[in-house]
PDB file of N, CA and C in Angstrom:
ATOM      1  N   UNK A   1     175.837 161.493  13.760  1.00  0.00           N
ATOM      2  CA  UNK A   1     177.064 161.036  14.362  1.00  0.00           C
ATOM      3  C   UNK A   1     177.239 159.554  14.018  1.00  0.00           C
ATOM      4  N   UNK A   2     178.288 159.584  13.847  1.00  0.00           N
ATOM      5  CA  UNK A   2     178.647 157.600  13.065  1.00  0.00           C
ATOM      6  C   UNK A   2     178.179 156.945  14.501  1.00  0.00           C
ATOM      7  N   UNK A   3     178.361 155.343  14.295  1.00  0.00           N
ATOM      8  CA  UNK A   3     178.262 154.717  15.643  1.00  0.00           C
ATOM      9  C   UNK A   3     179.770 154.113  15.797  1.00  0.00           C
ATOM     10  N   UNK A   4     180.084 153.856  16.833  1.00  0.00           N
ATOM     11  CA  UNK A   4     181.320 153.388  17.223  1.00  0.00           C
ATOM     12  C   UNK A   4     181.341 151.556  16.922  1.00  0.00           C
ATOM     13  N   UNK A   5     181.882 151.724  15.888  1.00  0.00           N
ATOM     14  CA  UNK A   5     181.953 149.811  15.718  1.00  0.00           C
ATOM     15  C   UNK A   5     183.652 149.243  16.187  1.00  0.00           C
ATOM     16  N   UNK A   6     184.357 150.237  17.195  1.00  0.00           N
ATOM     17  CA  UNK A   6     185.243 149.172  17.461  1.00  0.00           C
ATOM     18  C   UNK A   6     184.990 148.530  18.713  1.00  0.00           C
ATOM     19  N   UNK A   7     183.915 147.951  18.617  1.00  0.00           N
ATOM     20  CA  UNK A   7     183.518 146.867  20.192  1.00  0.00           C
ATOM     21  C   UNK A   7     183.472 145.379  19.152  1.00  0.00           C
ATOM     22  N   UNK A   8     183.223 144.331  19.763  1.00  0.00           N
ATOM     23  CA  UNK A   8     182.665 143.129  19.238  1.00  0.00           C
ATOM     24  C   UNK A   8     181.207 143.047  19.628  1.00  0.00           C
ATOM     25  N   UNK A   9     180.905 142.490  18.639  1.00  0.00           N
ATOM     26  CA  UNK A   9     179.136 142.249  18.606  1.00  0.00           C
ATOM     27  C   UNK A   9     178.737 141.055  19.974  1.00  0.00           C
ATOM     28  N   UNK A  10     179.851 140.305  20.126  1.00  0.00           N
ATOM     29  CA  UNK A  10     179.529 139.137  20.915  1.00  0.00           C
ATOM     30  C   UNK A  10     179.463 139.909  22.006  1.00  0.00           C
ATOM     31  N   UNK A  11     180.289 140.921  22.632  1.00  0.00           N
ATOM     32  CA  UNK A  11     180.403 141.426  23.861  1.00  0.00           C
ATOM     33  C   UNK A  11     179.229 142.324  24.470  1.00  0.00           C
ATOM     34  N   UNK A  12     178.582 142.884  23.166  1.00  0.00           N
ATOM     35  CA  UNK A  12     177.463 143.764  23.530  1.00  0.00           C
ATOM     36  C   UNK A  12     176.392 142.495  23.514  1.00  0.00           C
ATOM     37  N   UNK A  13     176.107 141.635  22.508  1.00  0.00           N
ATOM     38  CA  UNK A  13     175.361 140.449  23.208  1.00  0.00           C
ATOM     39  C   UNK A  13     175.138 140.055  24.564  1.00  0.00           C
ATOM     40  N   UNK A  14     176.509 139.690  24.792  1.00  0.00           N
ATOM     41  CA  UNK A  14     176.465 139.205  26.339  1.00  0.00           C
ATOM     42  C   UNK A  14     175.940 139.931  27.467  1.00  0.00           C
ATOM     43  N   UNK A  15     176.341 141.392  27.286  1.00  0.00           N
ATOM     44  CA  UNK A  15     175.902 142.405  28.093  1.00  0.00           C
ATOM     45  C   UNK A  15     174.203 142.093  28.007  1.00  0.00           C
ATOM     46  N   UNK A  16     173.364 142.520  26.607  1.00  0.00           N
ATOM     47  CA  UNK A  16     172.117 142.366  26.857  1.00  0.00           C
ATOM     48  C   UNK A  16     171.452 141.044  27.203  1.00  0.00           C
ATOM     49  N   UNK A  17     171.931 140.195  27.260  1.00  0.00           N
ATOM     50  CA  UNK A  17     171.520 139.133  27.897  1.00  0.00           C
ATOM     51  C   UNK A  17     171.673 139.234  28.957  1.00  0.00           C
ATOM     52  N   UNK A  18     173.035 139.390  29.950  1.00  0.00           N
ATOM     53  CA  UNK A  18     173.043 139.409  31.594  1.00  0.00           C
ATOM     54  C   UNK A  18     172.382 140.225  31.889  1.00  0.00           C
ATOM     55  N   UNK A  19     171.912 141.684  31.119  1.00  0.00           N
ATOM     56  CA  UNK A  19     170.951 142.563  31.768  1.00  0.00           C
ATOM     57  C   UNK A  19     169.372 142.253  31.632  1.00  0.00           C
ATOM     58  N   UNK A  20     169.179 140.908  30.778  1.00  0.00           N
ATOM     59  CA  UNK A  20     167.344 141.230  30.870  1.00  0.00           C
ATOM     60  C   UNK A  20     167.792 139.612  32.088  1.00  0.00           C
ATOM     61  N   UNK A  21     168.487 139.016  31.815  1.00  0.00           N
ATOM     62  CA  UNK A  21     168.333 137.833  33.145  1.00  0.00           C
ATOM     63  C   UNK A  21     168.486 139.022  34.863  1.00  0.00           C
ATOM     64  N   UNK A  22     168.756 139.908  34.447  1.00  0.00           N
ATOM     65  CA  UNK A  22     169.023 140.212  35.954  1.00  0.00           C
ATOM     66  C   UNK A  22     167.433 141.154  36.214  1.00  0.00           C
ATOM     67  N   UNK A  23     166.784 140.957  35.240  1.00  0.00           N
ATOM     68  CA  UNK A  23     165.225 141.556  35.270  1.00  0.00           C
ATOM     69  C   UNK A  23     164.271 141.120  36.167  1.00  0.00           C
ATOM     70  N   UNK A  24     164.498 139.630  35.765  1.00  0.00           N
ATOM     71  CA  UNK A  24     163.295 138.769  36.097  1.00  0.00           C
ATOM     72  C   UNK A  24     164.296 137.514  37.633  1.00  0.00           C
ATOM     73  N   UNK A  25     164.546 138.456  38.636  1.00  0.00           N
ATOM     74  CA  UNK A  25     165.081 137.793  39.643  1.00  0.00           C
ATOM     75  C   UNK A  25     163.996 137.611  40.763  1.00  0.00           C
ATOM     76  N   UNK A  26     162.941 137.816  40.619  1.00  0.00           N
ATOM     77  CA  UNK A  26     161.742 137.230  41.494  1.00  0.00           C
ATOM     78  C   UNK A  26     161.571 135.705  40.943  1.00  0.00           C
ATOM     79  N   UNK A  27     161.410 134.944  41.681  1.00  0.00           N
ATOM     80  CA  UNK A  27     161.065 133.787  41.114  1.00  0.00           C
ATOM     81  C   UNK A  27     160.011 132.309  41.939  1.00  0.00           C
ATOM     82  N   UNK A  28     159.581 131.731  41.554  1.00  0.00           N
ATOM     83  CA  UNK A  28     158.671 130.704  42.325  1.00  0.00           C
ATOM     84  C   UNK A  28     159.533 129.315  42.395  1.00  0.00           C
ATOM     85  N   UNK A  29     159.778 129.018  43.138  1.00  0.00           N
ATOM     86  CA  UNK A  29     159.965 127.580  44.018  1.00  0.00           C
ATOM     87  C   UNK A  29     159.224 126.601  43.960  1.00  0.00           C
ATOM     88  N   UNK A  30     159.655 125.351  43.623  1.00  0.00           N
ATOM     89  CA  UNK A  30     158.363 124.920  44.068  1.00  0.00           C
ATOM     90  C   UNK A  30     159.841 123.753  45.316  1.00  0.00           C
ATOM     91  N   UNK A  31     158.970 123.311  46.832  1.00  0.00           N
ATOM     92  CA  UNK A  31     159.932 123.134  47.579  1.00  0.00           C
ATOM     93  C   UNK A  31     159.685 121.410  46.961  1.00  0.00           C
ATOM     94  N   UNK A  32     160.990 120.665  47.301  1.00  0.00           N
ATOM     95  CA  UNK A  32     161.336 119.357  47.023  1.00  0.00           C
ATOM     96  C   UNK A  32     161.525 118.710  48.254  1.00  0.00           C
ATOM     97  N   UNK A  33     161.897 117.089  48.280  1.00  0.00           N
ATOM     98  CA  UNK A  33     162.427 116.748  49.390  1.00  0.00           C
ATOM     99  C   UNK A  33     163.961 117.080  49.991  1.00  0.00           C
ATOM    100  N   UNK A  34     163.854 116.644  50.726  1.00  0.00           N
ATOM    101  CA  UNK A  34     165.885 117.261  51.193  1.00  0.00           C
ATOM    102  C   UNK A  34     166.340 118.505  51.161  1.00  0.00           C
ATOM    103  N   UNK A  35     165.297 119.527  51.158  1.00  0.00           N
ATOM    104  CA  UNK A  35     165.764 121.060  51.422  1.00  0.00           C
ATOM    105  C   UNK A  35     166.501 121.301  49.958  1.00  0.00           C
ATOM    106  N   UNK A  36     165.720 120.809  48.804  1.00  0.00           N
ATOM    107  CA  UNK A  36     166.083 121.179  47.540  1.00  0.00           C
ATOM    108  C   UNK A  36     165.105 121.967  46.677  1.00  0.00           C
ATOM    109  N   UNK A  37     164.876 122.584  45.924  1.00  0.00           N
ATOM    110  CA  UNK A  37     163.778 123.458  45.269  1.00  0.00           C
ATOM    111  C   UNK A  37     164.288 123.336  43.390  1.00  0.00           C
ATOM    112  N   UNK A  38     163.044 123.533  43.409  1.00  0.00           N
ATOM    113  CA  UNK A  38     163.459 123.917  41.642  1.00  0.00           C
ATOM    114  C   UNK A  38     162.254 125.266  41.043  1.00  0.00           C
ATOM    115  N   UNK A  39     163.278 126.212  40.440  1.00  0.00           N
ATOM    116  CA  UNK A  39     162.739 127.348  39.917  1.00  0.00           C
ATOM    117  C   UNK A  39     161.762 127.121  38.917  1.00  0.00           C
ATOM    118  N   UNK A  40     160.170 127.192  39.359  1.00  0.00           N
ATOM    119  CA  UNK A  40     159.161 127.139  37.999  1.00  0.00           C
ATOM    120  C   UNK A  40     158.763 128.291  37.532  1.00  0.00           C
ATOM    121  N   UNK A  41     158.951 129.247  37.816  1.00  0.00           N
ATOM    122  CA  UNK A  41     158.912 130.729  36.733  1.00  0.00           C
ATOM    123  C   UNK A  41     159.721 131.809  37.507  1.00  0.00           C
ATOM    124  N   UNK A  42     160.001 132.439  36.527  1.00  0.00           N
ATOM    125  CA  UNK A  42     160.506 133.915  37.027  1.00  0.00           C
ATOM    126  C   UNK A  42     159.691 135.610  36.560  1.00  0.00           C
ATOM    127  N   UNK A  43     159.863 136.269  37.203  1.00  0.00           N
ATOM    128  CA  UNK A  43     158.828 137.489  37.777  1.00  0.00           C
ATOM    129  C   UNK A  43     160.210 139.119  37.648  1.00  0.00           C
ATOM    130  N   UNK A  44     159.157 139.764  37.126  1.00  0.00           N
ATOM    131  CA  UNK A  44     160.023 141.163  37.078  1.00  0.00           C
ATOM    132  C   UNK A  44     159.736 141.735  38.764  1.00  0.00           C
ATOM    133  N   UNK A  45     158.769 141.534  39.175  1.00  0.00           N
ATOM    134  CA  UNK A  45     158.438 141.866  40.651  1.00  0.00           C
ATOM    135  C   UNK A  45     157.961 140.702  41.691  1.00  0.00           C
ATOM    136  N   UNK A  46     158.072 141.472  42.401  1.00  0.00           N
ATOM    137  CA  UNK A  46     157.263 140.248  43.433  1.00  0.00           C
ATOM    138  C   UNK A  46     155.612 140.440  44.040  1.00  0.00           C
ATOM    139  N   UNK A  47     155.262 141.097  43.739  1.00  0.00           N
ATOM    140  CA  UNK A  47     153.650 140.977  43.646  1.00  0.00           C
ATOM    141  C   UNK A  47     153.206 140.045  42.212  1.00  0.00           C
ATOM    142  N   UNK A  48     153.887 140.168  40.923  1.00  0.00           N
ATOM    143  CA  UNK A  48     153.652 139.360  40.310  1.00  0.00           C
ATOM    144  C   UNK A  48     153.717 138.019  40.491  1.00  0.00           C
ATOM    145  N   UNK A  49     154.648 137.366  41.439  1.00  0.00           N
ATOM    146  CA  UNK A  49     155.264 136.276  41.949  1.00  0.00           C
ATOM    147  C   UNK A  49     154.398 135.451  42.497  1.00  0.00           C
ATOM    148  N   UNK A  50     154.273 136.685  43.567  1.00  0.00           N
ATOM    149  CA  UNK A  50     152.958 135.687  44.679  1.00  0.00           C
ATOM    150  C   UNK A  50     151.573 135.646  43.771  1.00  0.00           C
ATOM    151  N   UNK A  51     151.408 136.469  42.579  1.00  0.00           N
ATOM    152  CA  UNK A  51     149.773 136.449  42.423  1.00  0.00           C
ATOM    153  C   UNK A  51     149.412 134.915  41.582  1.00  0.00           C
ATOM    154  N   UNK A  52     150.895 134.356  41.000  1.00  0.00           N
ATOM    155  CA  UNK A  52     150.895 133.752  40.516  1.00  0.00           C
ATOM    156  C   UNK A  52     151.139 132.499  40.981  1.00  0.00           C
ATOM    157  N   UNK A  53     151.974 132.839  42.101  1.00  0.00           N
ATOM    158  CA  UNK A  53     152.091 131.726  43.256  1.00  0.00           C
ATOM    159  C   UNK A  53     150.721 130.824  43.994  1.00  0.00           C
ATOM    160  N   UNK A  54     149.804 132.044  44.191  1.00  0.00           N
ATOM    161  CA  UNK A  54     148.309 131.824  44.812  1.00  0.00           C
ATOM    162  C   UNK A  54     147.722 130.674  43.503  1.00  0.00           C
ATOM    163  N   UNK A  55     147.802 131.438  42.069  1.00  0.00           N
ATOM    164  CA  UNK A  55     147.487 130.645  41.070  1.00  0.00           C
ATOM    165  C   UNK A  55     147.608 129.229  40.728  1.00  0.00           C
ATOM    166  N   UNK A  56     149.029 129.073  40.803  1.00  0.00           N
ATOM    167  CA  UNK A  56     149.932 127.803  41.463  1.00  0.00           C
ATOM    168  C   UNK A  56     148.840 126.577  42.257  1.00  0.00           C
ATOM    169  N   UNK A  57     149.337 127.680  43.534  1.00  0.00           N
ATOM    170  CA  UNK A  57     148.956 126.676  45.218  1.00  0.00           C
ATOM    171  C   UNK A  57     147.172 126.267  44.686  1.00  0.00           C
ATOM    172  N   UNK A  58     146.531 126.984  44.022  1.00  0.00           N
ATOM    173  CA  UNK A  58     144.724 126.631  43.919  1.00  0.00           C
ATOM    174  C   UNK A  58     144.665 125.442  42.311  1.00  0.00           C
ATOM    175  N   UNK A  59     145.420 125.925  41.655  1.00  0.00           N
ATOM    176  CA  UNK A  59     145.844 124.672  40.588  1.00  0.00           C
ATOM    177  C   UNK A  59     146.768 123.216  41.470  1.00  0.00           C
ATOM    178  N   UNK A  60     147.688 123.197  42.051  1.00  0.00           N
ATOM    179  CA  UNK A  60     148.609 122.111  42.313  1.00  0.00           C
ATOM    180  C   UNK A  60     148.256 122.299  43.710  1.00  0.00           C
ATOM    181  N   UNK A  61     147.138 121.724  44.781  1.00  0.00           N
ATOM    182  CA  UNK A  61     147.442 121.559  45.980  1.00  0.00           C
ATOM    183  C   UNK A  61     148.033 120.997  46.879  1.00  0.00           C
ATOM    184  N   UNK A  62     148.779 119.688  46.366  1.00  0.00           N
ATOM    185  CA  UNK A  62     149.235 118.856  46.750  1.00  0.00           C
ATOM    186  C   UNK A  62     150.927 119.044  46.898  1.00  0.00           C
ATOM    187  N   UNK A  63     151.344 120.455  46.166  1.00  0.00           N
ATOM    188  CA  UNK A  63     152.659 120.738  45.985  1.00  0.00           C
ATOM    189  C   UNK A  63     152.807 122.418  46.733  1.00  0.00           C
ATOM    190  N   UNK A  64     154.070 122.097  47.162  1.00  0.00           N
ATOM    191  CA  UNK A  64     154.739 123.765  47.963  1.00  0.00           C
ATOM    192  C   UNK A  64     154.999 124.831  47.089  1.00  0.00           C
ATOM    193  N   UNK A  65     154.522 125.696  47.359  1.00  0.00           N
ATOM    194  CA  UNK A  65     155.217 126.839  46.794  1.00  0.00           C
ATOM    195  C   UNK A  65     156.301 127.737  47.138  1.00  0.00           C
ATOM    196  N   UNK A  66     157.133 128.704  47.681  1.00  0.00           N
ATOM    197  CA  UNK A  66     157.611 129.762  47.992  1.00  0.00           C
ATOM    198  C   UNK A  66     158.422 130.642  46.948  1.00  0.00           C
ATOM    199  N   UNK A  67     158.197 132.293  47.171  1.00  0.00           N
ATOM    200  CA  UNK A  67     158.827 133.252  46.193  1.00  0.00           C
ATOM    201  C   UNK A  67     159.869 133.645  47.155  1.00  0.00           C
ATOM    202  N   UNK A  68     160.813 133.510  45.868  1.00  0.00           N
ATOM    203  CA  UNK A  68     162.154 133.391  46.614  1.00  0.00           C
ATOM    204  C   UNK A  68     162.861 134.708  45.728  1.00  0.00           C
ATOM    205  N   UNK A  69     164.040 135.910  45.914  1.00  0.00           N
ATOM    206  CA  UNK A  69     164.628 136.789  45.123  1.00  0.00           C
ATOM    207  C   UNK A  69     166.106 135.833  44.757  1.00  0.00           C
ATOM    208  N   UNK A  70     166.409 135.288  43.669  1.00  0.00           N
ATOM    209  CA  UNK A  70     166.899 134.832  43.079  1.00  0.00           C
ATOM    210  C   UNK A  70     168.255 135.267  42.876  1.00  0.00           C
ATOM    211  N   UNK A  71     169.559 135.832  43.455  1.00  0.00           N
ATOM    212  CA  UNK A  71     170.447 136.964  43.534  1.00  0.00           C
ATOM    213  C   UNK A  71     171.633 135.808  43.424  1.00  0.00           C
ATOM    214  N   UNK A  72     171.918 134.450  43.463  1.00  0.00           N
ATOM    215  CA  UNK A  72     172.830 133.824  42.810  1.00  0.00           C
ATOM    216  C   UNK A  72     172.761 133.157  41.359  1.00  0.00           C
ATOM    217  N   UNK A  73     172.512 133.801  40.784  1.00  0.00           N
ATOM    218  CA  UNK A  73     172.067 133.252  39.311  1.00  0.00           C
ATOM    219  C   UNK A  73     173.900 133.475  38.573  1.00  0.00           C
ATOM    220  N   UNK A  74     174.147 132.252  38.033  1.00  0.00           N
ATOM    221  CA  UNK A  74     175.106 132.686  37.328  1.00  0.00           C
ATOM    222  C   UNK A  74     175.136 133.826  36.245  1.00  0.00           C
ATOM    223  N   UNK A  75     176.514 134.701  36.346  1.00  0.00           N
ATOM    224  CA  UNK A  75     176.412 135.442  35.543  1.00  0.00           C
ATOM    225  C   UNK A  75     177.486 135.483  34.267  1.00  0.00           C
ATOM    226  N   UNK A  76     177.135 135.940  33.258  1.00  0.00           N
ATOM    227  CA  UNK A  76     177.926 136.088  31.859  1.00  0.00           C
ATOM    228  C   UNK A  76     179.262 137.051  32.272  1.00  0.00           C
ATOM    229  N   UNK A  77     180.221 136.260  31.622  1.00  0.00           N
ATOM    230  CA  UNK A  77     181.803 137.457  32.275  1.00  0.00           C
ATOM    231  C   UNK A  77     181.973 137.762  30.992  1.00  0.00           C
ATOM    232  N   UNK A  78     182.200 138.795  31.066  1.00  0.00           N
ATOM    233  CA  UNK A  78     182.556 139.312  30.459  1.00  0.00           C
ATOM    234  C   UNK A  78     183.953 140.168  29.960  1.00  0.00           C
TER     235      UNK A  78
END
């Protein structure tokens, strides 16, 4: 069966990109001052999150951690 080439290539791009970012929406925190955070990795699950989180907190003791599900991430329009 032929393949259907009347789409644009950019559009199916975009699609596989917003779908592997919406993969890895577990993610680690590390907490800041002023109730601000910044994302230092992202996780397909959240047991991966925390195991790595623990990893984290015994490497950097002096710094916060928390796993946070990540569900405002900008997304590609398509």
């Amino acid at each position: 069966m032929p393949e259907n080439t009347d789409y644009k290539a950019s559009k199916s791009d975009n699609q596989a990109i917003a779908y592997k970012e919406r993969l890895n929406s577990w993610a680690i925190a590390r907490l800041l001052p002023n109730t601000q955070r910044e994302i230092v990795a992202r996780f397909r699950s959240r047991s991966d999150a925390e195991g790595y989180m623990r990893h984290l907190s015994q490497e950097r003791a002096n710094a916060s951690y928390m796993v946070v599900f990540d569900c405002q991430r900008q997304e590609v329009v398509i």
